[in-house]
Protein backbone atom coordinates (compact mmCIF):
# COMPACT_ATOMS: atom_id res chain seq x y z
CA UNK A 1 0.00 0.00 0.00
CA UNK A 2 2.87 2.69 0.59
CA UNK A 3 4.51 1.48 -2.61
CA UNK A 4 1.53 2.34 -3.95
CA UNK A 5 0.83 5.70 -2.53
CA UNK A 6 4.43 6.69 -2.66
CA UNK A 7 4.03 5.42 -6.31
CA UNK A 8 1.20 7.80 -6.54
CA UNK A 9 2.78 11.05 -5.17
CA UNK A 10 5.61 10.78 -7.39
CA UNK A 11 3.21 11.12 -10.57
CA UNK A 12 1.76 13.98 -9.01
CA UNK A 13 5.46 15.73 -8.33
CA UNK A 14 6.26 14.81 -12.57
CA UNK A 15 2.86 16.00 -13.84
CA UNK A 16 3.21 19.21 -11.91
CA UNK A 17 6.60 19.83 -13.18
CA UNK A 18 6.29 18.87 -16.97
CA UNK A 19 3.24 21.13 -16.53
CA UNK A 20 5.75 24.11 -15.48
CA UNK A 21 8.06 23.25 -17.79
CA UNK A 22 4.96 22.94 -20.86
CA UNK A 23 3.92 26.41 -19.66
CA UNK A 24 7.71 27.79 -19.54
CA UNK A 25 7.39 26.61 -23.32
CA UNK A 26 5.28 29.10 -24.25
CA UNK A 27 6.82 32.42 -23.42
CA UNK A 28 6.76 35.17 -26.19
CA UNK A 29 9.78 36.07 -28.25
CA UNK A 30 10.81 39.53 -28.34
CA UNK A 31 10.45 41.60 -31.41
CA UNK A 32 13.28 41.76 -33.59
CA UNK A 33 13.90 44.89 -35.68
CA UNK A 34 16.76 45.39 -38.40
CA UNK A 35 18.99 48.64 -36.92
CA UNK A 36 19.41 50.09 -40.67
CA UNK A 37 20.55 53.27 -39.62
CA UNK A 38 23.93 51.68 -38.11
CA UNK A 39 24.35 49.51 -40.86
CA UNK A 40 24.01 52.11 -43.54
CA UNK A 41 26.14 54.75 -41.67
CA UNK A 42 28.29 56.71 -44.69
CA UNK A 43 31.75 56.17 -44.81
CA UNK A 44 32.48 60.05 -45.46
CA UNK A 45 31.04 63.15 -44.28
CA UNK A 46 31.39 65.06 -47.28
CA UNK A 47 30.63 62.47 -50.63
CA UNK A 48 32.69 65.47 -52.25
CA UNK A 49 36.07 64.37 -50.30
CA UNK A 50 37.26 61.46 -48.56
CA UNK A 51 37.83 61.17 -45.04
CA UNK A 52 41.00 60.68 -42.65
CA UNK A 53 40.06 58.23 -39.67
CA UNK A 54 43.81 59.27 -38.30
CA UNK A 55 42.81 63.19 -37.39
CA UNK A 56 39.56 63.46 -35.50
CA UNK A 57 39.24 67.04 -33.15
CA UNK A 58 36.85 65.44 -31.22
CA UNK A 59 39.42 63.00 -29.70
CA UNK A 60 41.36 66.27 -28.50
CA UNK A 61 40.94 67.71 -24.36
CA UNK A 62 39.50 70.50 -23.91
CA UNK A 63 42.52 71.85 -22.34
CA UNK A 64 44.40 71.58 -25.41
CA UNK A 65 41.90 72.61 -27.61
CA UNK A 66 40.65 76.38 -25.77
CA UNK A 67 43.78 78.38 -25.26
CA UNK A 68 42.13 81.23 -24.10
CA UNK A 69 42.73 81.19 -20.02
CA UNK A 70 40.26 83.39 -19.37
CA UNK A 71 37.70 80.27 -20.68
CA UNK A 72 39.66 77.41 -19.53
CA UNK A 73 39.23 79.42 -15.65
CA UNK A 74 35.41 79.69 -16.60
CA UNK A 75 35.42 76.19 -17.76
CA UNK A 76 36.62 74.79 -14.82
CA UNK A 77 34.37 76.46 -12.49
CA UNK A 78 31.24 75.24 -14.05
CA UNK A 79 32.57 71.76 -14.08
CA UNK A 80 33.12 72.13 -10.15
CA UNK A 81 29.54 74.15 -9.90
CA UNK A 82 26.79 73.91 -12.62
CA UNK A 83 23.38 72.63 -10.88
CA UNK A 84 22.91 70.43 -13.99
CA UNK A 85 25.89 68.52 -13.87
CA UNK A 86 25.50 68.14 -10.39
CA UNK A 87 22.12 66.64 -10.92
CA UNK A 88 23.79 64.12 -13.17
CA UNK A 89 26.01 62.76 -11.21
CA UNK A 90 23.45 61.86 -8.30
CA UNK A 91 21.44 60.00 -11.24
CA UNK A 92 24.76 58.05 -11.47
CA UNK A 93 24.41 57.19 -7.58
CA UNK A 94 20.91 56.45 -7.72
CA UNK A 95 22.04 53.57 -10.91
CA UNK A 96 24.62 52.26 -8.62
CA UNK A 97 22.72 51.58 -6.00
CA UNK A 98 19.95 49.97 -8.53
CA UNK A 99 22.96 47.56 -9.62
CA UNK A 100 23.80 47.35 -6.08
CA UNK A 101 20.25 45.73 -5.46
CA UNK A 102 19.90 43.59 -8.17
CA UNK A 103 23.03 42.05 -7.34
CA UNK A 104 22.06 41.37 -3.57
CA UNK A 105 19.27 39.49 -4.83
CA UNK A 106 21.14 36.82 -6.20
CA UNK A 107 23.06 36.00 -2.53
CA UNK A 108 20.22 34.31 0.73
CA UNK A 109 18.48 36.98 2.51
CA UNK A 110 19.30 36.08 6.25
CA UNK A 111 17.68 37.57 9.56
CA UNK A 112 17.45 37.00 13.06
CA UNK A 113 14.53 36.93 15.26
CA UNK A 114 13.04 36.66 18.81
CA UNK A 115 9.79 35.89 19.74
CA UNK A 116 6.69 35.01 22.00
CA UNK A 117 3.59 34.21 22.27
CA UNK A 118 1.17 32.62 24.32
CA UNK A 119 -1.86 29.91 23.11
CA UNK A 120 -4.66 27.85 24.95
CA UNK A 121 -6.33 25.52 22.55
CA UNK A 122 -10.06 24.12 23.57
CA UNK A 123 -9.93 21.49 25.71
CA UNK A 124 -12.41 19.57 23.47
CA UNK A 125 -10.26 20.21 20.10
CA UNK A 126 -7.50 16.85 19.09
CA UNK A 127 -4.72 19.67 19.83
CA UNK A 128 -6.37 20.51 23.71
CA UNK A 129 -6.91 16.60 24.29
CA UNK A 130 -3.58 15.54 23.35
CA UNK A 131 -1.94 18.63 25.31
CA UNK A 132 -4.00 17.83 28.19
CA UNK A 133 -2.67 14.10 28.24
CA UNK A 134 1.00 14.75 27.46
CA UNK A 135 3.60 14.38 29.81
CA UNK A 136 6.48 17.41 29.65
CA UNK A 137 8.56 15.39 32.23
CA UNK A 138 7.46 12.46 34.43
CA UNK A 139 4.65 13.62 37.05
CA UNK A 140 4.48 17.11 34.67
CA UNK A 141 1.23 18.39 32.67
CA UNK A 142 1.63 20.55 29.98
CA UNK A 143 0.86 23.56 31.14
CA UNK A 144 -1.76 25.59 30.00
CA UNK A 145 -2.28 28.18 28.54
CA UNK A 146 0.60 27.44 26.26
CA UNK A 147 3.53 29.83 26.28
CA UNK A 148 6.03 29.90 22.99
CA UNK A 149 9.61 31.04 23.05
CA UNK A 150 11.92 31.51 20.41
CA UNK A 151 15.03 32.71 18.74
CA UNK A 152 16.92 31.39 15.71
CA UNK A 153 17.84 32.64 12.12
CA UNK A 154 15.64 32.78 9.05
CA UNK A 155 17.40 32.16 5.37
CA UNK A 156 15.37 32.62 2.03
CA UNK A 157 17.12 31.85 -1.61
CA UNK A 158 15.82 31.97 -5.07
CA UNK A 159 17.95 29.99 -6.81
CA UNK A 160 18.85 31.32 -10.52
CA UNK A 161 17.94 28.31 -12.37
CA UNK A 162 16.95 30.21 -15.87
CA UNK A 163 19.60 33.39 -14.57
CA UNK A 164 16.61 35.68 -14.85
CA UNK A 165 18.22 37.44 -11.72
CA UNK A 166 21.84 37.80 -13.39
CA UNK A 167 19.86 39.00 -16.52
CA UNK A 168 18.35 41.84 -14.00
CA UNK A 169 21.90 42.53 -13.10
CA UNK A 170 23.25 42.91 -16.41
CA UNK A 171 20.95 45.55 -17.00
CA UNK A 172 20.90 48.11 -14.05
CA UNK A 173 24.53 47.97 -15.02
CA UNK A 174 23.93 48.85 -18.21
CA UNK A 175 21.75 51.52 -17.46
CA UNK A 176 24.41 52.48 -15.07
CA UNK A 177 27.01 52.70 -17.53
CA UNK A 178 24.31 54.56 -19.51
CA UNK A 179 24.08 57.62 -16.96
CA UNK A 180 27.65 57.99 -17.01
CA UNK A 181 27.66 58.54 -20.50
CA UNK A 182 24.70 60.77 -19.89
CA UNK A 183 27.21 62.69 -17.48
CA UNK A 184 29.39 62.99 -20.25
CA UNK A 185 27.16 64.21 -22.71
CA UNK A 186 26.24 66.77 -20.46
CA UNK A 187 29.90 67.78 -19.43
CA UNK A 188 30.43 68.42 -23.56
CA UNK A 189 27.07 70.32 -23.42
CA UNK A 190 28.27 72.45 -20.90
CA UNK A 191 31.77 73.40 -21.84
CA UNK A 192 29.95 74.07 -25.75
CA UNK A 193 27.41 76.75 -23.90
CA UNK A 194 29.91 78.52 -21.72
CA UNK A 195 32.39 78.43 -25.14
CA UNK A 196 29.39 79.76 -26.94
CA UNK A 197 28.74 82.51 -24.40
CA UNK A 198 31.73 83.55 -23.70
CA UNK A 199 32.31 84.69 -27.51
CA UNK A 200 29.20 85.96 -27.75
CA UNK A 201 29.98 88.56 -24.80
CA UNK A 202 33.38 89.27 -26.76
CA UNK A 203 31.61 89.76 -29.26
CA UNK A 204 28.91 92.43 -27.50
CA UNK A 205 32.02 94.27 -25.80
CA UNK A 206 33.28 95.18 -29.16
CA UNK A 207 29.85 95.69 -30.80
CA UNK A 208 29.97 98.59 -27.62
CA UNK A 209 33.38 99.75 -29.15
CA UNK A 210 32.66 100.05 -32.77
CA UNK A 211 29.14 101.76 -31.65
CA UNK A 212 31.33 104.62 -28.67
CA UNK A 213 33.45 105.42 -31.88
CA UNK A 214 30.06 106.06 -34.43
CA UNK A 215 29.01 108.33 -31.56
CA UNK A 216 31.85 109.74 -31.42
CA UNK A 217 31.88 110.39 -35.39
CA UNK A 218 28.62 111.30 -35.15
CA UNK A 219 29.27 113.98 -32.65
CA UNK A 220 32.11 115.96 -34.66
CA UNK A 221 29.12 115.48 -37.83
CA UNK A 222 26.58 117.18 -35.72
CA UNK A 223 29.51 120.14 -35.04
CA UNK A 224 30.09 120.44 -38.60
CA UNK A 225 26.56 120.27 -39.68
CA UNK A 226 26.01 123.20 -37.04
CA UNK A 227 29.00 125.26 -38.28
CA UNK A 228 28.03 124.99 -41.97
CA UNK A 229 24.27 126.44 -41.01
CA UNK A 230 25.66 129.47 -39.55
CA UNK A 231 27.68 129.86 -43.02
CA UNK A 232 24.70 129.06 -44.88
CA UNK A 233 26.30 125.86 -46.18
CA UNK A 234 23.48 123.76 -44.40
CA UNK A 235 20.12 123.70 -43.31
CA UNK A 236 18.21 123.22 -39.95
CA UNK A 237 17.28 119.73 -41.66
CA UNK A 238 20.81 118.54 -41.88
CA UNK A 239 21.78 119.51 -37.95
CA UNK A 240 18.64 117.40 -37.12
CA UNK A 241 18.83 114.80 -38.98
CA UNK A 242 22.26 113.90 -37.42
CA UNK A 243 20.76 115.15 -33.70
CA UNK A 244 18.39 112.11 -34.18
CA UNK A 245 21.51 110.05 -35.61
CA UNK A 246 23.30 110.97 -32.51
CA UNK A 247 20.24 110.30 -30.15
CA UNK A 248 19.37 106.97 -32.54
CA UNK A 249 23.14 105.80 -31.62
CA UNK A 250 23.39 106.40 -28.06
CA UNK A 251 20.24 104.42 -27.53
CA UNK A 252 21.71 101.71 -29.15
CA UNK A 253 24.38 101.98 -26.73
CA UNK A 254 22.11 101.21 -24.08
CA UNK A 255 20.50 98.47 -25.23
CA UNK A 256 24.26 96.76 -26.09
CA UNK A 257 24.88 97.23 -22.51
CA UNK A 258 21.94 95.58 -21.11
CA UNK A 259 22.80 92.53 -23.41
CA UNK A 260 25.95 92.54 -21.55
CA UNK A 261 24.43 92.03 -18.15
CA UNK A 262 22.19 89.12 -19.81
CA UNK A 263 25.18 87.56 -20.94
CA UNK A 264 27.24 88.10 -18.14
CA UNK A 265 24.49 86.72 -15.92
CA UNK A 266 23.69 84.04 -18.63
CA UNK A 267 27.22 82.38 -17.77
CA UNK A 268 27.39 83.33 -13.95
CA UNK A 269 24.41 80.94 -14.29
CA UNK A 270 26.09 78.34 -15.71
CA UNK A 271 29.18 78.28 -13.45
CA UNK A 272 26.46 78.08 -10.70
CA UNK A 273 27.17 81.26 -9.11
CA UNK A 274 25.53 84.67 -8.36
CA UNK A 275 25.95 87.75 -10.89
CA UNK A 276 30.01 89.18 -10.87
CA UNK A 277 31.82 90.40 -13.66
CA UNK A 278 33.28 88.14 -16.34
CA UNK A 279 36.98 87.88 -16.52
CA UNK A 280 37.99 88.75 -20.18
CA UNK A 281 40.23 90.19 -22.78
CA UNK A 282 37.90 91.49 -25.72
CA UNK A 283 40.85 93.47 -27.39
CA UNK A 284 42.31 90.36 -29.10
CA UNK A 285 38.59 88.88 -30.17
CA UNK A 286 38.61 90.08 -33.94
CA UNK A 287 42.60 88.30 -34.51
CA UNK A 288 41.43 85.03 -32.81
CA UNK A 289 42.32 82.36 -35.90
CA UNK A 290 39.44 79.30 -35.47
CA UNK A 291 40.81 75.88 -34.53
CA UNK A 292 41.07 73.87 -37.39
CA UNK A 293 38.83 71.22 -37.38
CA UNK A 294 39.21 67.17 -38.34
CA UNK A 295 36.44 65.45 -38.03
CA UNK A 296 37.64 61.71 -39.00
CA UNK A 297 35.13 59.00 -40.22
CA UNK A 298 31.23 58.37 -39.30
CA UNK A 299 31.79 55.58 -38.08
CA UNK A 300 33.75 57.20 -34.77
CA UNK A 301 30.99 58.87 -33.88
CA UNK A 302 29.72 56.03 -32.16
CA UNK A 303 32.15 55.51 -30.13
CA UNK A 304 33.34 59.25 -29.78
CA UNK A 305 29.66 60.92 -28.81
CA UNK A 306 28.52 60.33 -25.40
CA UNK A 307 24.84 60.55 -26.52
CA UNK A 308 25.40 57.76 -28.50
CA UNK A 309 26.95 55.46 -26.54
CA UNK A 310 24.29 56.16 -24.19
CA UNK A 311 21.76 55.64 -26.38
CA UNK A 312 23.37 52.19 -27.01
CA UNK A 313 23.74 51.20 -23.31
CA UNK A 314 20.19 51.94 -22.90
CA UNK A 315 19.03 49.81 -26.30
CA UNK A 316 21.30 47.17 -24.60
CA UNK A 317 19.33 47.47 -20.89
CA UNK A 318 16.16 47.66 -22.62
CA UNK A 319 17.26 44.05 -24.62
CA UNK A 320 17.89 42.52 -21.33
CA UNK A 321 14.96 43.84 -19.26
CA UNK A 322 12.71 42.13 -22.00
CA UNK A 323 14.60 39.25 -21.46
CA UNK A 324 14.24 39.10 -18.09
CA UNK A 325 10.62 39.51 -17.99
CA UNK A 326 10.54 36.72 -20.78
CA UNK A 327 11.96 34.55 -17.96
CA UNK A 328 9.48 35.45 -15.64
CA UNK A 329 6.87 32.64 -17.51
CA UNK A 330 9.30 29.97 -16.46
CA UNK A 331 8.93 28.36 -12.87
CA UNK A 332 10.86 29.69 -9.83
CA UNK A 333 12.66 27.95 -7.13
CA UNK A 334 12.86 29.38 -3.87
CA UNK A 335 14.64 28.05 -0.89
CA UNK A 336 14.01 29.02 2.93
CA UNK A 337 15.21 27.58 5.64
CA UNK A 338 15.02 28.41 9.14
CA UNK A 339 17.13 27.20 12.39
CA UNK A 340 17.12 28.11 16.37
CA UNK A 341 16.04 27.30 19.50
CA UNK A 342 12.27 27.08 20.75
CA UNK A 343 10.54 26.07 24.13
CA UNK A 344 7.32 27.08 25.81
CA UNK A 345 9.33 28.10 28.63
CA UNK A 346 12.61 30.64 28.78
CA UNK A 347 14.66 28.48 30.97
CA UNK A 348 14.00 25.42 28.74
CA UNK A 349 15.74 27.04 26.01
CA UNK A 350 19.35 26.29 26.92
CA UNK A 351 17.73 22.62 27.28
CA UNK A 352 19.83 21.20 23.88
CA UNK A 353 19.09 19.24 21.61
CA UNK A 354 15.72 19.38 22.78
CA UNK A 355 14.95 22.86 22.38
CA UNK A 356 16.67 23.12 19.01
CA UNK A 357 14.35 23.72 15.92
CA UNK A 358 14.80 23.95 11.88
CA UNK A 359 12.76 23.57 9.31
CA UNK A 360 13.99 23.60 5.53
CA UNK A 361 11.52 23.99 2.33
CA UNK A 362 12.24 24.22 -1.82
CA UNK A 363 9.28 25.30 -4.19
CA UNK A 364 9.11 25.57 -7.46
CA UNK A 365 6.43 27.80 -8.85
CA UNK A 366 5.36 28.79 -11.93
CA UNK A 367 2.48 30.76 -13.77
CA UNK A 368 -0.14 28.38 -15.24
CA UNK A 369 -3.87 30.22 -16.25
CA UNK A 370 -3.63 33.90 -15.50
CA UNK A 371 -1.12 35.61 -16.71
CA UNK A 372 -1.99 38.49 -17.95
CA UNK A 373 0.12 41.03 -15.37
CA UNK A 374 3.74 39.12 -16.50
CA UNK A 375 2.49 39.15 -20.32
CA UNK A 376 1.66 42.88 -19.68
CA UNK A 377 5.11 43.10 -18.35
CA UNK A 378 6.75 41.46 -21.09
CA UNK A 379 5.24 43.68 -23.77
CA UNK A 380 5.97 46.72 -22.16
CA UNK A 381 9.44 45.76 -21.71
CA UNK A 382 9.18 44.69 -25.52
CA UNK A 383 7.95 47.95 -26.73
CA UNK A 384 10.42 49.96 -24.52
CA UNK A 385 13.24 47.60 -26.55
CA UNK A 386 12.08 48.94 -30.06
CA UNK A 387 11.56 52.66 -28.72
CA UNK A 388 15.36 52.69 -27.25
CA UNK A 389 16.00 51.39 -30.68
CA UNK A 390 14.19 54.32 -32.60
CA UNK A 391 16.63 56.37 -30.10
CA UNK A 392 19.76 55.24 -30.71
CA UNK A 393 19.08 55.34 -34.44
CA UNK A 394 18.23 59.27 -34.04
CA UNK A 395 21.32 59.64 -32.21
CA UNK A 396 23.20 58.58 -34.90
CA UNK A 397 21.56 60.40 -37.55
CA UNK A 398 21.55 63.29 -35.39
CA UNK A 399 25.18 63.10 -35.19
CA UNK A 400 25.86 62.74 -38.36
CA UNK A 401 23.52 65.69 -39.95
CA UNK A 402 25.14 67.87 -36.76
CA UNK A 403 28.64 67.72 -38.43
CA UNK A 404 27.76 67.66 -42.04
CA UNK A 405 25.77 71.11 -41.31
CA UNK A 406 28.35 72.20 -39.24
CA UNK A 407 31.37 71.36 -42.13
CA UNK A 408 29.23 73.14 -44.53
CA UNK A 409 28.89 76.32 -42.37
CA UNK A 410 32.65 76.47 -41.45
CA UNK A 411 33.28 76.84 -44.65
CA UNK A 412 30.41 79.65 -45.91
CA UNK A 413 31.06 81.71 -42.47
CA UNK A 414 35.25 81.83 -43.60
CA UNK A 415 34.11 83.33 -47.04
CA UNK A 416 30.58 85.38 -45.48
CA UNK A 417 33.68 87.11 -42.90
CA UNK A 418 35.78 87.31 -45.83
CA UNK A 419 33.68 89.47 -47.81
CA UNK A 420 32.77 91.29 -45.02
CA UNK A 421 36.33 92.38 -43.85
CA UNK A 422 36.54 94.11 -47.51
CA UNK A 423 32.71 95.66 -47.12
CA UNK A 424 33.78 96.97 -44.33
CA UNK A 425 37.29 98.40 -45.57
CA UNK A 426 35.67 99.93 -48.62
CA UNK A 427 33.12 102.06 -46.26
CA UNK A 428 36.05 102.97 -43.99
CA UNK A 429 37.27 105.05 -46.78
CA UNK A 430 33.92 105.84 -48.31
CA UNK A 431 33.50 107.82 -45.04
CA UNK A 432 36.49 109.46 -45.12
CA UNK A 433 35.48 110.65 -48.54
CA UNK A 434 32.35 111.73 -47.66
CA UNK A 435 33.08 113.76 -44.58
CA UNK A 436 35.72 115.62 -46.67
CA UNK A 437 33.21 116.23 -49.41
CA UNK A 438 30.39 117.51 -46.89
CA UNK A 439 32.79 119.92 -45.17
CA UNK A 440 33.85 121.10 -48.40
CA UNK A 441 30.04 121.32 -48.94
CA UNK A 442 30.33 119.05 -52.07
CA UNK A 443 28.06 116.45 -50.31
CA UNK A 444 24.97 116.78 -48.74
CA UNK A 445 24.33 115.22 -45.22
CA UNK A 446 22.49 112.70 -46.44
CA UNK A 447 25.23 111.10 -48.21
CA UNK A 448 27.48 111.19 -44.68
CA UNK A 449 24.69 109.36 -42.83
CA UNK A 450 23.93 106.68 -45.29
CA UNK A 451 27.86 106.12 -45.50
CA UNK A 452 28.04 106.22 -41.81
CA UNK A 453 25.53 103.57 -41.42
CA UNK A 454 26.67 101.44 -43.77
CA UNK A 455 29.79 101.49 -41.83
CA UNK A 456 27.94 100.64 -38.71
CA UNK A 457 26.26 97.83 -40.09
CA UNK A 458 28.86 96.69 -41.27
CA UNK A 459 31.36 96.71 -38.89
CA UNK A 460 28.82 94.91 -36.56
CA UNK A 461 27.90 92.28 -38.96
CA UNK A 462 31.73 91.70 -39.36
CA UNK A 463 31.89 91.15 -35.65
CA UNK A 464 29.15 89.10 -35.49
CA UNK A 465 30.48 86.61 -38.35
CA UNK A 466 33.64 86.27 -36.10
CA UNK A 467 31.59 84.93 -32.97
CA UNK A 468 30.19 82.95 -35.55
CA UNK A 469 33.63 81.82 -36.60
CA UNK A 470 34.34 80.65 -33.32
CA UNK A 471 31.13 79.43 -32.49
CA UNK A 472 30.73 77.13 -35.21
CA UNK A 473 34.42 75.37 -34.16
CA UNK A 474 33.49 75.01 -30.73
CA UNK A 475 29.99 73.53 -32.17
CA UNK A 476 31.35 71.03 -34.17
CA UNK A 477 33.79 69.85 -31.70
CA UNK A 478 30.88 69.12 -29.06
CA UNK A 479 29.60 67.18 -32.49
CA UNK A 480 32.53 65.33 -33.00
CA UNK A 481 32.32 64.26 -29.57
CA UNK A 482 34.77 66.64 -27.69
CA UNK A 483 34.36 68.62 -24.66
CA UNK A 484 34.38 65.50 -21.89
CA UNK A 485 37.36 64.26 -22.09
């Protein structure tokens, strides 16, 4: 008869595990998607001319590639004090401690415990009968109500079997490795603004110049204009006209210096401090020479850009959390054990081996009818997959448009500040000819203010291609993937 019955549970044990292991059978597959974008990457920048994968700028420190000390000092400060980087860098704690707790679960969770309690079962129950005719010790009832004492260690364990748990791992370090690129990306972001506004307030200070020295012209005009009325060589018209000039001019001044505050402010903000003056040297801004630029191959953007790389540690997290949750249709095992001492009275507890207790049980579980909260889990995981896809692939293509625009406008702005260097010479002496003519009243006033503002314009437009200049260096370098190292 126990043959039998032991016969008996042992078909029960199989038929409840090949039913896990039918169920584990059917877990979804994840989707699979072609990454064209990666695959088709160019091999040149520029179809027009071929590439050198030996010089790449983006490869270069930002030491060595600003030489201006006055930026490197402002650099450095905003690396020590920008909010947003700051930020950053606590995501990066809060990933580490996610890998920390993925990898925890993979060692027994062990804790110790006291307890008591107290218990008085009915008399007329099998429990209070066979209390109330047990013997503790010869001559000695079990006493009643029932006291319980104990104290021991408790162990549980999933055991790994499918490594759904290692899978878990893999990813939170992933994702880990993921934010640090993000820090990266956001160090090169960083250094590319304060680069970017630092020339732009160069850029403003001498924009002030160029408009103290039209007011200045402008004044000595308005004295001329003044003189020649009280010859009869001008009219009222003409010494109001260049009034309003004059007036027209100084407001402009104004509203140049305000920029400066915003821009000052604009980069205090960025270095994470309150409003002070920026440290600079504007007299040298219009003889800076650009960096030249080598941007290398395509291909080196991926593993040169931070945003890409986090993109791709995030496409490979995403891969492994749909993994993992595929796992979750197979059957756990789970081990828990527990060991100490217990006695319905405190001084029986030293009492050994009597008083010691243990108990040890393995399960192994796994989802049969509903499950409709792990396939849920599964497909979000799944769809997450494809969309960190879609983002890596627009990180690439990003990239790449980011320095093939950029190439193209290095190249326009040199000739656009070309041209503009000779506009600008060619009204210089147009003014000169001009003022000459008026105060030889061979020119009328009108001729001296429309060559006076075409100087103006000019002169600023020349300064503004410059910041451009630079601008568009320091631009493509963040492209190419400088700025973090």
């Amino acid at each position: 008869m126990n043959t039998m019955e032991n016969s008996k549970t042992k078909n029960i044990i199989t038929a409840i595990a090949l039913s896990l292991v039918l169920a584990s059978c059917k877990a979804p597959m994840a989707t699979v998607i072609k990454d064209e974008v990666k695959e088709n990457i160019p091999q040149n920048f520029n179809q027009e001319e071929q590439s050198d994968a030996n010089n790449n700028s983006g490869t270069t420190p930002w030491r060595q590639f600003f030489t201006d000390p006055n930026l490197v000092s402002l650099i450095e400060t905003a690396l020590k004090n920008n909010q947003e980087l700051l930020i950053t860098l606590q995501e990066i704690e809060i990933a580490k401690s996610g890998v920390l707790a993925k990898k925890g679960r993979l060692t027994p969770t062990v804790s110790a415990g006291i307890g008591a309690g107290l218990k008085k079962s009915g008399r007329y129950t099998s429990e209070g009968a066979g209390d109330a005719t047990t013997e503790i010790e010869p001559g000695k009832e079990m006493p009643d109500p029932l006291g319980n004492f104990e104290a021991g260690l408790n162990a549980s364990w999933e055991i790994d079997i499918w490594k759904k748990l290692r899978t878990e791992k893999e990813s939170a370090v992933a994702h880990y490795l993921s934010t640090v690129e993000g820090k990266n990306f956001v160090l090169s972001n960083l250094i590319e603004e304060v680069a970017d506004n630092y020339y732009e307030l160069l850029a403003l200070d001498n924009q002030l110049d160029i408009i103290q020295q039209y007011i200045k012209l402008q004044q000595r005009a308005l004295e001329i204009s003044k003189i020649q009325k009280e010859a009869a060589a001008a009219t009222e018209l003409a010494v109001k006209k260049f009034e309003a000039e004059l007036a027209k001019s100084k407001a402009s001044e104004y509203t140049i210096r305000q920029q400066i505050v915003e821009k000052e402010n604009e980069i205090n903000a960025l270095l994470g401090r309150y409003p002070q003056p920026i440290v600079r040297t504007k007299e040298s801004f219009m003889s800076t020479i650009p960096q030249t630029i080598y941007t290398g191959i395509p291909s080196q953007l991926l593993a040169n850009r931070p945003d890409i790389k986090q993109a791709e540690l995030e496409l490979k997290s995403s891969k492994l959390d749909v993994e993992a949750a595929r796992k979750e249709f197979y059957p756990s095992l789970e081990i828990s054990a527990t060991l100490g001492l217990e006695a319905f009275k405190p001084s029986y507890l030293v009492k050994m081996p009597e008083s010691i207790a243990y108990n040890m049980v393995g399960e192994l579980a796994g989802p049969l009818i509903n499950k409709s909260a792990i396939k849920a889990n599964f497909q979000t995981a799944d769809a997450k997959q494809i969309q960190a896809l879609y983002e890596y692939d627009k990180a690439i293509l990003n990239a790449y448009l980011d320095v093939a625009n950029l190439m193209s406008k290095i190249k326009n702005i040199e000739q656009y500040y070309q041209l503009k260097s000779q506009e600008t010479k060619a009204l210089d002496q147009s003014i000169d000819i001009a003022n000459q003519l008026f105060r030889n009243s061979r020119a009328d006033y009108l001729e001296v203010l429309l060559n006076q503002r075409d100087a103006l314009d000019a002169k600023m437009e020349l300064i503004e291609a410059k910041q451009k200049q630079l601008s568009t260096v320091v631009d493509i370098y963040k492209s190419l993937g400088g700025g973090w190292k």
